[in-house]
Each structure stands twice: as C-alpha cells, then as structure tokens.
Protein backbone atom coordinates (compact mmCIF):
# COMPACT_ATOMS: atom_id res chain seq x y z
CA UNK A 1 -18.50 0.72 -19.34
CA UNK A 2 -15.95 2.03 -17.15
CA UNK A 3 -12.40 1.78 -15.33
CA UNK A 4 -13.58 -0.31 -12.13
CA UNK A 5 -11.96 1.71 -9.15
CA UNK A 6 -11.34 0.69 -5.49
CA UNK A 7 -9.78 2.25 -2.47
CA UNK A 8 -9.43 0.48 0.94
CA UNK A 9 -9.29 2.07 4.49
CA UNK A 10 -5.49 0.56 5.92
CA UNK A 11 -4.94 2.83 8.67
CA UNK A 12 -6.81 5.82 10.69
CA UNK A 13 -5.21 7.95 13.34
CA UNK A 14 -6.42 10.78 14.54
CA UNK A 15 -4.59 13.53 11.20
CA UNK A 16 -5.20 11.46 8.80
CA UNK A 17 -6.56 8.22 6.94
CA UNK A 18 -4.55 5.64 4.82
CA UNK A 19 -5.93 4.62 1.75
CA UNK A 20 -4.61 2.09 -1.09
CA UNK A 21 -6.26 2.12 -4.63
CA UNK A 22 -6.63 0.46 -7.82
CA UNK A 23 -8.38 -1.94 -9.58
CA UNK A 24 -10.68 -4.27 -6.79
CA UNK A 25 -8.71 -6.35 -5.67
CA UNK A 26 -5.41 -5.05 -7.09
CA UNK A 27 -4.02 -2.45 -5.53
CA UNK A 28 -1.81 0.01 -7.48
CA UNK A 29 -0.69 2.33 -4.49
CA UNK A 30 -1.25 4.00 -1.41
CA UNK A 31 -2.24 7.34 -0.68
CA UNK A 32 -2.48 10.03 2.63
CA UNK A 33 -5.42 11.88 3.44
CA UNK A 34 -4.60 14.68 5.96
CA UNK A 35 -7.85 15.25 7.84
CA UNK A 36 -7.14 18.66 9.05
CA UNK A 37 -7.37 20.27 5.82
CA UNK A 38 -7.56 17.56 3.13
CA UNK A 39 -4.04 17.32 1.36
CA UNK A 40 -3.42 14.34 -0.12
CA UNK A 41 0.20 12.37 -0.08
CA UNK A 42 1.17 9.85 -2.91
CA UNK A 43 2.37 7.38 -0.06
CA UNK A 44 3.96 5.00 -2.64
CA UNK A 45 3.13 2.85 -6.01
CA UNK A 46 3.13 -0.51 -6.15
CA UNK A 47 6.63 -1.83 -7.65
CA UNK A 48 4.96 -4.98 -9.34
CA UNK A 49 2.30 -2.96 -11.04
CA UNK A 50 4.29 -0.52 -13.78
CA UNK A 51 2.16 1.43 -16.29
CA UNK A 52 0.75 4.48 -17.06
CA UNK A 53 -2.22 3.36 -15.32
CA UNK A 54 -0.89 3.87 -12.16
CA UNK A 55 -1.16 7.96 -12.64
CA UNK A 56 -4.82 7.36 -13.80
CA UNK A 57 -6.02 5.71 -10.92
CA UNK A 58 -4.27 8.06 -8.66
CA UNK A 59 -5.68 11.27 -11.13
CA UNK A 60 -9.73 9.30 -10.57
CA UNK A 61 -8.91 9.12 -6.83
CA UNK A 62 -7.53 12.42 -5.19
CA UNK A 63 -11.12 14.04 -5.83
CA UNK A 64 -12.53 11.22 -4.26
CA UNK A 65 -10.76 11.61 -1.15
CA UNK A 66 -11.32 15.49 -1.43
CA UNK A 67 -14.81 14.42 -1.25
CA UNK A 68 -14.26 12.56 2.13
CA UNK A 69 -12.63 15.44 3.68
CA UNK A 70 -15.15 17.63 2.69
CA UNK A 71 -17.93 15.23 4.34
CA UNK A 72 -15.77 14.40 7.61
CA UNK A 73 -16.43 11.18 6.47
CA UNK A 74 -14.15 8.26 5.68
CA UNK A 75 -15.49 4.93 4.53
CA UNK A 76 -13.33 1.65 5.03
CA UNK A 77 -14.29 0.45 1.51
CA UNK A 78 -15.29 2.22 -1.78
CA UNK A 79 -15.85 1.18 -4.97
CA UNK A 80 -16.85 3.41 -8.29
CA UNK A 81 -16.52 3.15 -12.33
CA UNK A 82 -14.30 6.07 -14.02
C-alpha cells in the first residue's frame, strides 16, 4: 500500500497552472507549472506542515506535472498512490 498523493488545480492563466499537493485533503505546498516549456517552481511549503515529507511529496509530484506538460493537458484534480 502506498503514500496517498493529491494535487489540486488553484489557478490557470494563460503560462502556467497552479497546483498545491499533498496528502488528500492536506495540502503540503504549492507548486508552478510553466506551460511553455514545463519548468516547475516550488511556489511555497506549507508552514504548519514541517517534515521531511514535505520534499517527498514534492520529489512524487514534479514528474507528474512533467507528465501534464507533456500531454497539454492539465486536470483540476488528481489523485495517485507513491
């Protein structure tokens, strides 16, 4: 059984998508996705949520975005097990 791993659609303009991740319904941080050519941007961590954890979910998630880019698309909600 795995790490239970959410991101959430906050924002979309026209360069790039705002995502924040973490557990469901726990959100750990918030991260950039530049559409143009896929660079992610560690936006901020959460300050009530402290841990090493914090760099996991962030490690489980960049190649999930990278996988948006690389499909054009960007889904509001998505939900996986690391």
């Amino acid at each position: 059984m795995g790490l239970p791993i959410a991101v959430e659609k906050v924002e979309e303009a026209q360069r790039y998508v705002l995502y924040t991740f973490g557990a469901p319904g726990a959100p750990v941080g918030r991260v950039r996705l530049r559409k143009i050519d896929g660079d992610i941007e560690l936006v901020s961590f959460s300050a009530s949520h402290d841990g090493p954890d914090r760099r996991y979910y962030l490690a489980q998630v960049v190649p999930r975005l990278q996988s948006y880019h690389d499909r054009s698309s960007y889904p509001d909600v998505d939900q996986w097990d690391a």
